[in-house]
N, C-alpha and C. Protein backbone atom coordinates (compact mmCIF):
# COMPACT_ATOMS: atom_id res chain seq x y z
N UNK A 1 -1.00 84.54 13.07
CA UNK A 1 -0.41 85.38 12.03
C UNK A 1 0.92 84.80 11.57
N UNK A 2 0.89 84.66 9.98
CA UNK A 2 2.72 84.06 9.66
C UNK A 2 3.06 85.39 9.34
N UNK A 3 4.77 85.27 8.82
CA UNK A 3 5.54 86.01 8.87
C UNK A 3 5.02 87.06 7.62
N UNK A 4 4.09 86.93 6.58
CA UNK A 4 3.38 87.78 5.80
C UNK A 4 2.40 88.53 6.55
N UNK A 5 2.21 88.24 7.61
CA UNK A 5 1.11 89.10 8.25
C UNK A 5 -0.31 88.82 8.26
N UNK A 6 -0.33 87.90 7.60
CA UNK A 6 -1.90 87.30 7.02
C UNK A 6 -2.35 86.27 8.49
N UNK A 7 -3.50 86.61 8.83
CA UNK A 7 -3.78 86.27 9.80
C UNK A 7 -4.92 85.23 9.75
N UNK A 8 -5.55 84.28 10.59
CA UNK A 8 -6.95 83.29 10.41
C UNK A 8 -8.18 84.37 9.91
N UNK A 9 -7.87 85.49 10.19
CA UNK A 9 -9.13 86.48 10.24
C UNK A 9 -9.32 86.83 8.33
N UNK A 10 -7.77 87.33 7.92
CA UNK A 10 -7.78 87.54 6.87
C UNK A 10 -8.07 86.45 6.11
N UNK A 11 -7.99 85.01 6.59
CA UNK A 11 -8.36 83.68 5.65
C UNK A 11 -9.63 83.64 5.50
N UNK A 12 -10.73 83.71 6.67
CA UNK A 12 -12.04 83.64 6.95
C UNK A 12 -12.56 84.65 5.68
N UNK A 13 -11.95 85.75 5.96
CA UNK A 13 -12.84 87.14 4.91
C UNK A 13 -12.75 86.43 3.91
N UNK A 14 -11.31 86.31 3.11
CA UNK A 14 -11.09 86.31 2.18
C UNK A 14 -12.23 84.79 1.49
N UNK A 15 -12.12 83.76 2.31
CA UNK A 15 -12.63 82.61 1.74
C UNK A 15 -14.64 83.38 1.56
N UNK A 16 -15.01 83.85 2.63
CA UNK A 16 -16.40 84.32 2.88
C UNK A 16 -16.77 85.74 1.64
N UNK A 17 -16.15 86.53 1.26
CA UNK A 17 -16.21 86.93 0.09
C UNK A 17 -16.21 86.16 -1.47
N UNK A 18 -14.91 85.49 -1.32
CA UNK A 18 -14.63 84.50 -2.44
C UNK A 18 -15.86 83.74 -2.30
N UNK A 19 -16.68 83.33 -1.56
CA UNK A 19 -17.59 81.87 -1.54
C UNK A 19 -18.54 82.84 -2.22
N UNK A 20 -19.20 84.17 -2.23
CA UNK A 20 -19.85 84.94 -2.29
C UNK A 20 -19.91 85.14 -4.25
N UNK A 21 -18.75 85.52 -4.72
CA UNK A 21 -18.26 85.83 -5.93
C UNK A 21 -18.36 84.47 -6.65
N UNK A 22 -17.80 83.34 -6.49
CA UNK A 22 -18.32 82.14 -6.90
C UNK A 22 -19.63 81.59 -7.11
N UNK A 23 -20.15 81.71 -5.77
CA UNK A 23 -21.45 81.22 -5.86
C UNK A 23 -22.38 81.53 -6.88
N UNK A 24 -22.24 83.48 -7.21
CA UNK A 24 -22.71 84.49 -7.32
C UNK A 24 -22.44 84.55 -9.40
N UNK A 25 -20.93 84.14 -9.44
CA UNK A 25 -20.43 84.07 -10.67
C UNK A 25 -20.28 82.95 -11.56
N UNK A 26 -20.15 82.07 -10.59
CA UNK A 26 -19.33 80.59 -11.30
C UNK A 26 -17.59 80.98 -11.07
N UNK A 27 -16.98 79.80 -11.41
CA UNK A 27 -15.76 79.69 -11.40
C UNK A 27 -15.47 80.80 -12.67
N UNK A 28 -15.90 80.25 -13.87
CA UNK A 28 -15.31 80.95 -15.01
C UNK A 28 -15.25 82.53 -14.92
N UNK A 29 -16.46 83.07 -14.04
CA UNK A 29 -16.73 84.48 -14.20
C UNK A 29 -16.38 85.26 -13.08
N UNK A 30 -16.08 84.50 -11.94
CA UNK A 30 -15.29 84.87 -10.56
C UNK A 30 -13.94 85.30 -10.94
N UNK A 31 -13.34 86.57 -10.15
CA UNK A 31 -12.61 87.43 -10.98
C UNK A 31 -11.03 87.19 -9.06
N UNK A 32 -10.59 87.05 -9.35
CA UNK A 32 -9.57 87.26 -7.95
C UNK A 32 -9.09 88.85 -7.68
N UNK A 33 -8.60 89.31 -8.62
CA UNK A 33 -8.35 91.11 -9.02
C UNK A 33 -10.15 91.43 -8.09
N UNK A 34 -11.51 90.95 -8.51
CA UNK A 34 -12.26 91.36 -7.88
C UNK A 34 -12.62 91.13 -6.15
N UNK A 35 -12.26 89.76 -6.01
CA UNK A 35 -12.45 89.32 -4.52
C UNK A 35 -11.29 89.93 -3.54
N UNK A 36 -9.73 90.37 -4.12
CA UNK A 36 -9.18 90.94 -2.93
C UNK A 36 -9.16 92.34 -3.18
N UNK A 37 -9.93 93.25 -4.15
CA UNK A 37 -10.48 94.34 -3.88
C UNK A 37 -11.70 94.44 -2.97
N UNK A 38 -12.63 93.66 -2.51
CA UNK A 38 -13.40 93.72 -1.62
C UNK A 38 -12.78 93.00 -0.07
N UNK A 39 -11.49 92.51 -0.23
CA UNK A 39 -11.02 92.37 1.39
C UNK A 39 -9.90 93.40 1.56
N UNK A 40 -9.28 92.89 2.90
CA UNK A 40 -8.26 94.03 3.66
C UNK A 40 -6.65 92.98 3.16
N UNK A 41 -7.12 92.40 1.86
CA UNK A 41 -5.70 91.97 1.58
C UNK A 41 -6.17 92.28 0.05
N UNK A 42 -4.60 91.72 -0.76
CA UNK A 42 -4.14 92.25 -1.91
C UNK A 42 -4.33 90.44 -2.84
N UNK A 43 -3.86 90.72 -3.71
CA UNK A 43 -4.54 89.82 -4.82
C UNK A 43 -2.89 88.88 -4.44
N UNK A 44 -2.40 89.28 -4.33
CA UNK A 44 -0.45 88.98 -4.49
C UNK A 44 -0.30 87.59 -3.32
N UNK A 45 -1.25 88.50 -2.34
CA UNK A 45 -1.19 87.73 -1.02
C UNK A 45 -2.33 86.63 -1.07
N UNK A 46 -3.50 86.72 -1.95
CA UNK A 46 -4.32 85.30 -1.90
C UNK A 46 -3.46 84.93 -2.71
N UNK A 47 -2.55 84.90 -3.72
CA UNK A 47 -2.49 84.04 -4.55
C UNK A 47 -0.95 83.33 -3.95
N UNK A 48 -0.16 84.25 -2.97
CA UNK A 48 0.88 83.41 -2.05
C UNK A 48 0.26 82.46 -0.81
N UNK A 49 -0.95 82.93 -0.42
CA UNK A 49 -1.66 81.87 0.82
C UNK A 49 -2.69 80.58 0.17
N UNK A 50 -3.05 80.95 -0.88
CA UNK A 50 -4.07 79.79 -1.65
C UNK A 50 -3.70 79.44 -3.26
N UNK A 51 -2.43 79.81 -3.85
CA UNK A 51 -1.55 79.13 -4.86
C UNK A 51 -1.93 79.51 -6.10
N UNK A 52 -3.57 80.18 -6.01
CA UNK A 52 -4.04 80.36 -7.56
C UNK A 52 -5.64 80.28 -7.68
N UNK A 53 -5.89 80.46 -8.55
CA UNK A 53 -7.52 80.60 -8.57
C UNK A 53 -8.16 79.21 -8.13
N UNK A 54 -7.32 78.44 -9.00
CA UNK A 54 -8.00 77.04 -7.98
C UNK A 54 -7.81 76.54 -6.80
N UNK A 55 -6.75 76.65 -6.05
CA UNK A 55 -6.62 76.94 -4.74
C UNK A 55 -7.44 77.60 -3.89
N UNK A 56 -7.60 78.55 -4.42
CA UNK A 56 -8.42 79.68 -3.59
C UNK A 56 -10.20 78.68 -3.89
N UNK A 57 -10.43 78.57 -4.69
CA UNK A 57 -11.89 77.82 -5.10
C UNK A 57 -11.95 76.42 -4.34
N UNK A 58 -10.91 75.60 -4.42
CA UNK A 58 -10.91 74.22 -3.42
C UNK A 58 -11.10 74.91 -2.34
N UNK A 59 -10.58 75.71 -1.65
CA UNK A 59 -10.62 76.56 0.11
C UNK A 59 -12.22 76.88 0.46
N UNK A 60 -13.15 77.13 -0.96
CA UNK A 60 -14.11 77.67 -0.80
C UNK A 60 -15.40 76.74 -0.95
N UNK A 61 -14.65 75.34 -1.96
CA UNK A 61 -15.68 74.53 -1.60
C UNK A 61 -15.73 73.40 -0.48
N UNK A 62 -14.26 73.24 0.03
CA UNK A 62 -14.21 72.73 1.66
C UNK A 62 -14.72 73.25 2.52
N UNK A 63 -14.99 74.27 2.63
CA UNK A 63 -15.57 75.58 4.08
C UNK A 63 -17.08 75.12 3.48
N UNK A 64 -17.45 75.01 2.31
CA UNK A 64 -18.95 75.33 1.96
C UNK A 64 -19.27 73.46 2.27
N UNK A 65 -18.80 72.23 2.08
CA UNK A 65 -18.84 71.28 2.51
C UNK A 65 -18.93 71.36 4.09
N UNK A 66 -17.76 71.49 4.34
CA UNK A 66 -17.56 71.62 5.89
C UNK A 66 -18.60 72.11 6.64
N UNK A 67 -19.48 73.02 6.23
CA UNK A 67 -20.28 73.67 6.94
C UNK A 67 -21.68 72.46 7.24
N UNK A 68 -21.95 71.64 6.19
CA UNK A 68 -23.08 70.63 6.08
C UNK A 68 -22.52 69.61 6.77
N UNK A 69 -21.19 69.20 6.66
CA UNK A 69 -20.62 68.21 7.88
C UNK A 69 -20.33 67.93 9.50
N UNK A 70 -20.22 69.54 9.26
CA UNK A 70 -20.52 69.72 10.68
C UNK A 70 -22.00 70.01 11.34
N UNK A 71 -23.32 70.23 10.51
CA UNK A 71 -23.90 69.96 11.27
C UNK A 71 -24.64 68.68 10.75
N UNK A 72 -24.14 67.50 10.18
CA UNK A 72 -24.37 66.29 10.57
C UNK A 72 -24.18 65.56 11.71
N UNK A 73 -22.75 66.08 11.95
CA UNK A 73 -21.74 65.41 13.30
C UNK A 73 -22.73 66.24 14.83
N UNK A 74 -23.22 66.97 14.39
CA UNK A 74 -23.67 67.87 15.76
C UNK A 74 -25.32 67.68 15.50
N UNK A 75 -26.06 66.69 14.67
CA UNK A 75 -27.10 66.53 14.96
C UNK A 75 -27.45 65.21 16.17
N UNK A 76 -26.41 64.79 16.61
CA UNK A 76 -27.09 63.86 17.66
C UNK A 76 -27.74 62.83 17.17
N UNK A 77 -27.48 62.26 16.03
CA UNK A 77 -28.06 61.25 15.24
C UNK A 77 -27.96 60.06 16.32
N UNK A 78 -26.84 59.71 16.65
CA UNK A 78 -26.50 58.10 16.74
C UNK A 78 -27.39 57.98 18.39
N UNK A 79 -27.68 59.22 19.36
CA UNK A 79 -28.62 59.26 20.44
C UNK A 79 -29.97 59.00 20.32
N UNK A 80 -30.53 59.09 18.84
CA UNK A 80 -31.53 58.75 18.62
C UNK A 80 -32.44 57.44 17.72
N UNK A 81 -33.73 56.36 17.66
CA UNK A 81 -33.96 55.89 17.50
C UNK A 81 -34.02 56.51 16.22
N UNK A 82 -33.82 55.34 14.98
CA UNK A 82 -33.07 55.16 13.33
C UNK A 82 -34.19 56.01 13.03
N UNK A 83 -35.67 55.73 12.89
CA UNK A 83 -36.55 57.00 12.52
C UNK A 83 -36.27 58.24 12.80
N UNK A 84 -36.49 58.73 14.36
CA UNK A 84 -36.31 59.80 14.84
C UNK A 84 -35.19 60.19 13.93
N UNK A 85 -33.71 59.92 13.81
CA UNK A 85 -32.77 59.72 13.73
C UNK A 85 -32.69 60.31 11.90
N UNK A 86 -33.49 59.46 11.14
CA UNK A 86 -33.88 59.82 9.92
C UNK A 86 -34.63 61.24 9.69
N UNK A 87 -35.33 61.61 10.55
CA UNK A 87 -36.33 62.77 10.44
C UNK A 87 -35.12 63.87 10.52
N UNK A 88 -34.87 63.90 11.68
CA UNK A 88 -33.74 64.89 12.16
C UNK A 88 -32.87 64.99 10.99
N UNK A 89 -32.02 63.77 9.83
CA UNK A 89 -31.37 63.71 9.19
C UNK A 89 -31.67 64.73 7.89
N UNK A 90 -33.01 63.97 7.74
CA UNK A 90 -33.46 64.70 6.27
C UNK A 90 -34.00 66.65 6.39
N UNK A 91 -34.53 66.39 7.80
CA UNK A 91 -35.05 68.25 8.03
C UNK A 91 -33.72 68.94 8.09
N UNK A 92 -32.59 68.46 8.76
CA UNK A 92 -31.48 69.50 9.29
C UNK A 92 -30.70 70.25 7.22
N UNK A 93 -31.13 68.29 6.66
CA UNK A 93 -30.57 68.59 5.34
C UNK A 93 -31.12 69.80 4.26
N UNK A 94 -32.39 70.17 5.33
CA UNK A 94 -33.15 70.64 4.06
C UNK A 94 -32.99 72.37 4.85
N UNK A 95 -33.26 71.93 5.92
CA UNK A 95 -32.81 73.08 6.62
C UNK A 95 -31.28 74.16 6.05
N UNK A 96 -30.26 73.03 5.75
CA UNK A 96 -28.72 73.70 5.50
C UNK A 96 -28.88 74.43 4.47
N UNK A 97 -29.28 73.43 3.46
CA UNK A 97 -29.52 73.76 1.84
C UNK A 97 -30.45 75.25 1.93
N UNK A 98 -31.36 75.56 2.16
CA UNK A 98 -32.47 76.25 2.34
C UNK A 98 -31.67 77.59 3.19
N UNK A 99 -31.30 77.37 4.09
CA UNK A 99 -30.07 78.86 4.73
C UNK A 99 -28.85 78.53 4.04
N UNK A 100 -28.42 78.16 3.26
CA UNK A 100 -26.95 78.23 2.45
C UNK A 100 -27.31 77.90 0.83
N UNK A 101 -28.07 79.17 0.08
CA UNK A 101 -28.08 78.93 -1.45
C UNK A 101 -26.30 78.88 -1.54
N UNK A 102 -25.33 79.36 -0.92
CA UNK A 102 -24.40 79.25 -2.18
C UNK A 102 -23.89 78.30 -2.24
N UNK A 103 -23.80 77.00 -1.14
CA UNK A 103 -23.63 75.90 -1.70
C UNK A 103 -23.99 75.39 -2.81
N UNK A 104 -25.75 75.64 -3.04
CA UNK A 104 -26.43 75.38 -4.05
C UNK A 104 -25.94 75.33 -5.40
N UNK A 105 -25.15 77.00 -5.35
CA UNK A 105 -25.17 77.21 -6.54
C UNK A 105 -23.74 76.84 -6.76
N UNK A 106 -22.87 76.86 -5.71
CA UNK A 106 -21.49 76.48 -6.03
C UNK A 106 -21.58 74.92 -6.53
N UNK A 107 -22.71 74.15 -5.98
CA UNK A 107 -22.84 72.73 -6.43
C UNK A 107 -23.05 72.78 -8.05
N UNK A 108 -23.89 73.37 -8.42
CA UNK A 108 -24.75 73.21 -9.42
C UNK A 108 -23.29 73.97 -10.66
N UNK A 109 -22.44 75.05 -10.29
CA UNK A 109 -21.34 75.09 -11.21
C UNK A 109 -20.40 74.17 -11.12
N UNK A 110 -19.92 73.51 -10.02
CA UNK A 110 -18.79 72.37 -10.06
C UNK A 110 -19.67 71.27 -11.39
N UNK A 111 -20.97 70.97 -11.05
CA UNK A 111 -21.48 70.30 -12.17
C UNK A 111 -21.77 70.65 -13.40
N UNK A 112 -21.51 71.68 -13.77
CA UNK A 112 -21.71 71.95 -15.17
C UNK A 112 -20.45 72.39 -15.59
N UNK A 113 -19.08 72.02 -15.16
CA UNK A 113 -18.30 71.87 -15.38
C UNK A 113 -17.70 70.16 -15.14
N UNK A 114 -18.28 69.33 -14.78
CA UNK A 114 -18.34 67.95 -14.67
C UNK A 114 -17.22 67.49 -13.94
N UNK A 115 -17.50 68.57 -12.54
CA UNK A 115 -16.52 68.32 -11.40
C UNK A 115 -15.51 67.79 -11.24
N UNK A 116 -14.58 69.26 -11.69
CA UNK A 116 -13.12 69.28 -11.64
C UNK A 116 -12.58 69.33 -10.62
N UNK A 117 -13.25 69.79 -9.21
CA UNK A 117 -12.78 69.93 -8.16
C UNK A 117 -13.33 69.63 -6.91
N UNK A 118 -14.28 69.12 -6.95
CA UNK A 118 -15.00 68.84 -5.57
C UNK A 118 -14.64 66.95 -5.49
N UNK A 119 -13.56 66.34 -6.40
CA UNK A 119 -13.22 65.14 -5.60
C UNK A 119 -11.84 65.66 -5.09
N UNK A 120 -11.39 66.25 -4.98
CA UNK A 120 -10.06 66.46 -4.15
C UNK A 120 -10.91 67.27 -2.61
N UNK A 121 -11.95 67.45 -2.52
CA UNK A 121 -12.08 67.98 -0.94
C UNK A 121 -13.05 66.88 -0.14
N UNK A 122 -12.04 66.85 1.19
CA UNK A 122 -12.28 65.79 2.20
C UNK A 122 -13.72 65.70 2.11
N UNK A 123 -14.36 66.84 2.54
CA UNK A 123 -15.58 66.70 3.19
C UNK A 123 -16.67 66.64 2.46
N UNK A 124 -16.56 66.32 1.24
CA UNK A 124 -17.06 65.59 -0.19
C UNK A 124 -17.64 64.15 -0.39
N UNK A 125 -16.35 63.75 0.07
CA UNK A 125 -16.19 62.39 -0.02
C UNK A 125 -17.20 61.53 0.72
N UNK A 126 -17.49 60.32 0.09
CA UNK A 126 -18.10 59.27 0.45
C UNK A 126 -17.96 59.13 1.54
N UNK A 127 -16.97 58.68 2.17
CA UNK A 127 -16.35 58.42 3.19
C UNK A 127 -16.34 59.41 4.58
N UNK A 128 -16.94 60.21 3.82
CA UNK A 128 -17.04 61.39 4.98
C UNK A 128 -18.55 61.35 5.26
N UNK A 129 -19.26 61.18 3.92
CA UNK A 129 -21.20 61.19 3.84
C UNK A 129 -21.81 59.98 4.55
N UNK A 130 -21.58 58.68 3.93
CA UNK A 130 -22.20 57.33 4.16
C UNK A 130 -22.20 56.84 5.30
N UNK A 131 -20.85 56.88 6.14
CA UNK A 131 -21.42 55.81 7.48
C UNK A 131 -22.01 56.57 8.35
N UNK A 132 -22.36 57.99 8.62
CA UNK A 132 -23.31 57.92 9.41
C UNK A 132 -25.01 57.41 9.12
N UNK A 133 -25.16 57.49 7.68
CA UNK A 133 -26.52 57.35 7.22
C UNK A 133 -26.78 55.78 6.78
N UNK A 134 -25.32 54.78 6.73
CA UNK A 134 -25.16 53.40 6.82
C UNK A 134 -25.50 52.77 8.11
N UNK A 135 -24.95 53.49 9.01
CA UNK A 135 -25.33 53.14 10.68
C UNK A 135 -26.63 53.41 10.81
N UNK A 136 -27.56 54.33 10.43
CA UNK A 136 -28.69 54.63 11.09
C UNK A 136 -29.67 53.59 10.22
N UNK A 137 -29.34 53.39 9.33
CA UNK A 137 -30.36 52.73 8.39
C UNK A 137 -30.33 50.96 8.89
N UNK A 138 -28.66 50.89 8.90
CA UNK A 138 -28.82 49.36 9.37
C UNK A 138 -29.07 49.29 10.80
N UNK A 139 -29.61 50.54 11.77
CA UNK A 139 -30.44 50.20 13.23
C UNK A 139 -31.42 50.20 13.18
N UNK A 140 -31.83 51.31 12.13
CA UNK A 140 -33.72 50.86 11.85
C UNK A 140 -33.23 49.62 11.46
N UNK A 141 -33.34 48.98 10.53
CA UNK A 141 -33.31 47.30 10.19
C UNK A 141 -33.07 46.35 11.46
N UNK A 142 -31.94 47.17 12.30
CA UNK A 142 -32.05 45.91 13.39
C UNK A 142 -33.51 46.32 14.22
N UNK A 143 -33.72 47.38 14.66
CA UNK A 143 -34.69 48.02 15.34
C UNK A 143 -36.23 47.52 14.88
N UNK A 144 -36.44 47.03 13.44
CA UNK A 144 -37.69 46.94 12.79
C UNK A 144 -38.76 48.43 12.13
N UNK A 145 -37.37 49.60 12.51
CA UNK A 145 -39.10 50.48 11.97
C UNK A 145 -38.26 50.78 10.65
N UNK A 146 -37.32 50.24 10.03
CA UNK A 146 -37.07 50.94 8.75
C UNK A 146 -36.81 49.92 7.87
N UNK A 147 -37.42 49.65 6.39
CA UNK A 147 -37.05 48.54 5.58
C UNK A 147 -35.60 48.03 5.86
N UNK A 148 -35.36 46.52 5.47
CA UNK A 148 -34.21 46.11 5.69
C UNK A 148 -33.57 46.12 3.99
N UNK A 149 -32.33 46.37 3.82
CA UNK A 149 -32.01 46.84 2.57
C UNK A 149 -31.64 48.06 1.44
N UNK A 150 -32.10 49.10 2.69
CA UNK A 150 -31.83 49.95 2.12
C UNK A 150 -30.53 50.64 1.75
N UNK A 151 -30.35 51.37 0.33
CA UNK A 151 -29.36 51.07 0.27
C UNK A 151 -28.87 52.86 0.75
N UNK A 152 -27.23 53.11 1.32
CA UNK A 152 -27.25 54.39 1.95
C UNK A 152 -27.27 55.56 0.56
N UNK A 153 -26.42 55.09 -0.48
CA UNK A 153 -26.23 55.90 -1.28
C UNK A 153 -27.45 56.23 -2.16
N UNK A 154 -28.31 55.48 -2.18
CA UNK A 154 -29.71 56.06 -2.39
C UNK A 154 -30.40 56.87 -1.46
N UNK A 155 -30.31 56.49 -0.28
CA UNK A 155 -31.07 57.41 0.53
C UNK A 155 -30.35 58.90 0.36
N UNK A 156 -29.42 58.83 0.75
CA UNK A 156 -28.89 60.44 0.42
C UNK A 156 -28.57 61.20 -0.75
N UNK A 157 -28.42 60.44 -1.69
CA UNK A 157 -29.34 60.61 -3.15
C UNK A 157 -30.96 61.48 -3.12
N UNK A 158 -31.54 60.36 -2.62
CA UNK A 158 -33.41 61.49 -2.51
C UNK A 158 -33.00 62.46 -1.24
N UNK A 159 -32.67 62.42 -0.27
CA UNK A 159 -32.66 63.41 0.32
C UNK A 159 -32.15 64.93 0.14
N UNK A 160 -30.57 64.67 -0.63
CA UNK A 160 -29.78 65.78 -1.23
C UNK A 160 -30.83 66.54 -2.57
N UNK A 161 -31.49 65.63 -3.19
CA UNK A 161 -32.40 65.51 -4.26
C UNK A 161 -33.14 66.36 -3.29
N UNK A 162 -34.23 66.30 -2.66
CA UNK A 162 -35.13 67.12 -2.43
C UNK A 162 -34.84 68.34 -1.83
N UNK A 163 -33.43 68.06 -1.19
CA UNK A 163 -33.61 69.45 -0.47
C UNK A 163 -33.00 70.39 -1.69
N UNK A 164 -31.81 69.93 -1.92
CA UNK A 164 -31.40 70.56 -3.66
C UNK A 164 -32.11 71.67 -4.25
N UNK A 165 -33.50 70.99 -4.79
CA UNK A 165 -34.50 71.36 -5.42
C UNK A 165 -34.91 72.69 -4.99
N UNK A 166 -35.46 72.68 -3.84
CA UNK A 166 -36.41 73.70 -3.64
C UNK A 166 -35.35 74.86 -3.55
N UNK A 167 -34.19 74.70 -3.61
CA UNK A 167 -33.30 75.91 -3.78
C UNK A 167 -32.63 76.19 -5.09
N UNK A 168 -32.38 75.50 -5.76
CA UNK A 168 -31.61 75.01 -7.12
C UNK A 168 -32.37 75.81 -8.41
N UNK A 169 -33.95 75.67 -8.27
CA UNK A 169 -35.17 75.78 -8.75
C UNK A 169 -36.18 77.13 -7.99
N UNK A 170 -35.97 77.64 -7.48
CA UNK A 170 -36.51 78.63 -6.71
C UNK A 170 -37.03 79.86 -7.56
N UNK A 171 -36.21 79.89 -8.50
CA UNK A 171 -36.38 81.13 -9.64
C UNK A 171 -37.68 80.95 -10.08
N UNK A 172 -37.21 79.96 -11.17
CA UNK A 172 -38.04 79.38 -12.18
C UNK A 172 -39.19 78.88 -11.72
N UNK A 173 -39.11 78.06 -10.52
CA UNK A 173 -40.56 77.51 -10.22
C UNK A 173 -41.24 78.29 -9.75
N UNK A 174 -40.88 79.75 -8.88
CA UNK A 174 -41.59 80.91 -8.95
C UNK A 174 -42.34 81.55 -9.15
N UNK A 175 -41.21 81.70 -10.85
CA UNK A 175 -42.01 82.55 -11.90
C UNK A 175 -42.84 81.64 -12.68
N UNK A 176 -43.14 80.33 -12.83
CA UNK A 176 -43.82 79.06 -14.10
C UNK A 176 -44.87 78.83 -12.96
N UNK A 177 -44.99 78.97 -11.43
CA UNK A 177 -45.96 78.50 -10.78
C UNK A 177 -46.92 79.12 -9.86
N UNK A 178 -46.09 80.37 -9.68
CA UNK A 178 -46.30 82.11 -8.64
C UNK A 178 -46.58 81.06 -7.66
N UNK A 179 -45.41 80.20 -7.34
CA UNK A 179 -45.06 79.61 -5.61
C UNK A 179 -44.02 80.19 -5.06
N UNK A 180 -44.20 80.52 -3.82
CA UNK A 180 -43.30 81.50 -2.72
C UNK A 180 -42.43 80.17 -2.63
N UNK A 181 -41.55 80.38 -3.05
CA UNK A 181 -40.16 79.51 -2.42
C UNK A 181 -38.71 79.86 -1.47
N UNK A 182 -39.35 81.24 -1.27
CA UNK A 182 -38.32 81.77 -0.32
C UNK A 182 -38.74 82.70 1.15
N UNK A 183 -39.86 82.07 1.28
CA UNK A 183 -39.76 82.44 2.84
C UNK A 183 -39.95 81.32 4.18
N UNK A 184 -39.69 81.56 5.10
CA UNK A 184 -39.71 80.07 6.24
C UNK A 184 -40.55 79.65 5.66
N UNK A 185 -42.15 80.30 6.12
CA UNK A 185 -43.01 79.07 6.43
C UNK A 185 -43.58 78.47 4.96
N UNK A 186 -42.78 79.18 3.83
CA UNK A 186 -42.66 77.97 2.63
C UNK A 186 -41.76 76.84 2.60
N UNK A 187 -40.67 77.10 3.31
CA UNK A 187 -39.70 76.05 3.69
C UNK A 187 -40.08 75.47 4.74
N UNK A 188 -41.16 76.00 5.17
CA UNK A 188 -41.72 74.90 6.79
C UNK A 188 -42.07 74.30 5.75
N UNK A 189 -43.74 74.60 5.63
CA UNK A 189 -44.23 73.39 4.96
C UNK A 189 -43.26 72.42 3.44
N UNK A 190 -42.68 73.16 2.79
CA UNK A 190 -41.48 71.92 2.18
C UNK A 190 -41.15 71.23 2.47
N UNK A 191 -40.34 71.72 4.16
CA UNK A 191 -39.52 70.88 4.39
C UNK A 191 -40.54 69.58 5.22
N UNK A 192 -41.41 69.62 5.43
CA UNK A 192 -42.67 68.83 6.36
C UNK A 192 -42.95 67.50 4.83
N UNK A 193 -42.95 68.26 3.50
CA UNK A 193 -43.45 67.01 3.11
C UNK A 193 -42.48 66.51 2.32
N UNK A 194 -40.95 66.62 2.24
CA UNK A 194 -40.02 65.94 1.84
C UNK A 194 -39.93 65.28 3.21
N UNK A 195 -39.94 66.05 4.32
CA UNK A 195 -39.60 64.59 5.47
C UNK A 195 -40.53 63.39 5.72
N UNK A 196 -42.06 63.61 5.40
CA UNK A 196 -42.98 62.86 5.19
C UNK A 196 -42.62 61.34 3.93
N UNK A 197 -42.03 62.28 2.92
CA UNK A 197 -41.51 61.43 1.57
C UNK A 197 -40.62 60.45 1.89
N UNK A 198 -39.44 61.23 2.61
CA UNK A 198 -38.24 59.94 2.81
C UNK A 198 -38.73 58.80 4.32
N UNK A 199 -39.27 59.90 4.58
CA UNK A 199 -40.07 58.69 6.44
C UNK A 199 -41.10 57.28 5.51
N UNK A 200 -42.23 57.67 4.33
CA UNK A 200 -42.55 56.93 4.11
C UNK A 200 -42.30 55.71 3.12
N UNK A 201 -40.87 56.50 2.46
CA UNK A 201 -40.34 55.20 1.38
C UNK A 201 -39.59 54.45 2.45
N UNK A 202 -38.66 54.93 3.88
CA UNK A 202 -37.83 54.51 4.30
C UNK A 202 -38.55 53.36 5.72
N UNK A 203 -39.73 53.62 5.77
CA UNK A 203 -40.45 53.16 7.20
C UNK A 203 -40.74 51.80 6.78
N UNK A 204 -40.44 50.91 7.63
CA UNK A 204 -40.65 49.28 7.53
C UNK A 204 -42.74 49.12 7.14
């Protein structure tokens, strides 16, 4: 708690509502007067702890990053052989996307605003994405079960790409196809033949 009284607890709400109203609104239509009427703080006080509407929105797309980074780092990749290693990579991805639409949709407004703000957060960055999926690709290559050459920023390109999709698109392909896109065992089997897709472009 600092000397305002605002505590980690009140940051958590406030960002977990706000991610809610964003996701839900877009930036343009996300209201702050609305997000600290739904917490146990005041509008006065997000805008002294997070500087302003964009403040408060960078806070919300780091936590919503952060959340897919951390379970990269906690999939146990580098314990496993570059395939295995790949499978695990692309299901956990499709897995995140698939339990977290509001990334989805918070992605899909940073881009139709031609992302004003998602290069200022760490866990964005290249540099944060590529070398684990640079390391695994160049051990399949040393290993022999994964083409040699591949390049990383493509691979996580189709992977972000597929898992993206089946959430991004969920509405529409719905209603244009009367396909269930929102229950597990539609996301089982999804997620079974996007991992099939990237195992067989990526397999030596």
């Amino acid at each position: 708690m600092d000397k305002s009284g605002f505590t980690e607890s009140n940051r958590r709400e406030i960002i977990a509502i706000a991610t809610t109203h964003f996701a839900n609104k877009g930036f343009a239509g996300a209201r702050v007067d609305e997000i600290a009427a739904a917490t146990a703080t005041s509008k006065r006080m997000i805008y002294y702890h997070f500087g302003s509407k964009e403040g408060l929105y960078r806070a919300v797309l780091t936590e919503a990053y952060r959340g897919i980074r951390s379970a990269e780092l906690d999939a146990g990749l580098d314990d496993l052989p570059a395939l295995a290693a790949l499978e695990r990579l692309t299901a956990l991805t499709f897995d995140y996307h698939f339990r977290h639409p509001e990334l989805v949709r918070l992605v899909m407004d940073e881009n139709m605003r031609h992302a004003p703000h998602v290069g200022s957060v760490v866990e964005a960055r290249n540099e944060m994405v590529l070398p684990k999926t640079r390391a695994l690709l160049d051990r399949g290559g040393a290993e022999g079960s994964l083409r040699q050459g591949l390049d990383p920023v493509d691979i996580h390109m189709t992977i972000s790409a597929l898992a993206f999709y089946f959430v991004s698109n969920r509405y529409t392909f719905a209603t244009l196809f009367r396909a269930d896109t929102t229950s597990d065992a539609a996301a089982a089997q999804r997620r079974a033949q996007v991992v099939d897709t990237v195992l067989a472009y990526c397999r030596a």
